[in-house]
Protein backbone atom coordinates (compact mmCIF):
# COMPACT_ATOMS: atom_id res chain seq x y z
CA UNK A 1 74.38 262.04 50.91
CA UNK A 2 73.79 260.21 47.80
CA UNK A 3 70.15 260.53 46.19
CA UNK A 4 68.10 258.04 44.06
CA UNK A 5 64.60 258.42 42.28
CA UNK A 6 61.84 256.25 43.81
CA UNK A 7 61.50 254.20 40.51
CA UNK A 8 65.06 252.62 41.51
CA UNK A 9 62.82 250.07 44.13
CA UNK A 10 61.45 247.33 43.49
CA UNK A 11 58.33 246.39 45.08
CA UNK A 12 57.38 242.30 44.61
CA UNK A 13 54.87 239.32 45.75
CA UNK A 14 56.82 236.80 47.13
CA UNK A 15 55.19 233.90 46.42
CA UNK A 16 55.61 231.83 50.06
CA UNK A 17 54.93 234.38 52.09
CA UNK A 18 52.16 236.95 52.77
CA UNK A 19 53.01 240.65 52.22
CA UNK A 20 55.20 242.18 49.86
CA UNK A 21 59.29 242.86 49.59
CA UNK A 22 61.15 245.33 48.08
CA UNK A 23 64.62 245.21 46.61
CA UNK A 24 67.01 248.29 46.16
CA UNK A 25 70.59 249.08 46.51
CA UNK A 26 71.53 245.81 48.32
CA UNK A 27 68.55 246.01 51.03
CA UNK A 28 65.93 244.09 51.42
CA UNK A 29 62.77 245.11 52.90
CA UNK A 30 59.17 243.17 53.69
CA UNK A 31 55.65 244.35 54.73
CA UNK A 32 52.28 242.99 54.72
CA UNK A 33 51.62 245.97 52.21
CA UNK A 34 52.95 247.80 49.00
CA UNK A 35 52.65 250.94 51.82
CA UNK A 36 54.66 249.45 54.68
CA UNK A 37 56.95 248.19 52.59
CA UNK A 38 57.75 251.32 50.78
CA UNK A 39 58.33 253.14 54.18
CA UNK A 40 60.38 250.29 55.64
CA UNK A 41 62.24 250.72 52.26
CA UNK A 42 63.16 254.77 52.83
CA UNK A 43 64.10 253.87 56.50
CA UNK A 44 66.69 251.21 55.53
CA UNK A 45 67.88 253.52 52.70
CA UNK A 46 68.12 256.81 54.86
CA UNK A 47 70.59 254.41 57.39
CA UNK A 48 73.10 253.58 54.53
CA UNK A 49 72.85 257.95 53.69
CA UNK A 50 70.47 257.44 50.52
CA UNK A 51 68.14 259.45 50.15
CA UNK A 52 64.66 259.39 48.13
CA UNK A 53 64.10 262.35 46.25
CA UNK A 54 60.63 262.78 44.36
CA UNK A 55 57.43 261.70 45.34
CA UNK A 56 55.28 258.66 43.76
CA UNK A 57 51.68 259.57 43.00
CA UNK A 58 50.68 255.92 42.83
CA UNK A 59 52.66 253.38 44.84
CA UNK A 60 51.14 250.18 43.42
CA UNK A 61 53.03 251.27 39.89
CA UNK A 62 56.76 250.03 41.81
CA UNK A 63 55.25 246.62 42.43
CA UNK A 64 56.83 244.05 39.09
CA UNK A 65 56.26 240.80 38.69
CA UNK A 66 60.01 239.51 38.41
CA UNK A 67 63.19 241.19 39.99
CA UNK A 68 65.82 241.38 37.82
């Protein structure tokens, strides 16, 4: 099982919806919050055999204003 830090997702706005979306090894994830979204995130991951290693003291420091 391959293993990635949790500063590898991406956690954005999107602009014409309401909640947020994160991005991160070819999935895409939305929730109505940075939370859910997150989760959803390490769910979707843990199906393709990635796992998250490392814990994030403050969520709301994933979320960036442009996705690269």
């Amino acid at each position: 099982m391959n293993t990635i830090s949790p500063r590898k997702i991406k956690i954005f706005k999107m602009k014409n919806r309401k909640g947020y979306a994160a991005l991160c090894k070819n999935c895409l994830t939305e929730g109505r919050t940075v939370y859910q979204t997150y989760d959803r995130m390490v769910k979707a991951l843990k199906r393709n055999r990635i796992e998250v290693k490392g814990k994030v003291s403050n969520i709301k420091r994933l979320v960036v204003s442009k996705v690269a």
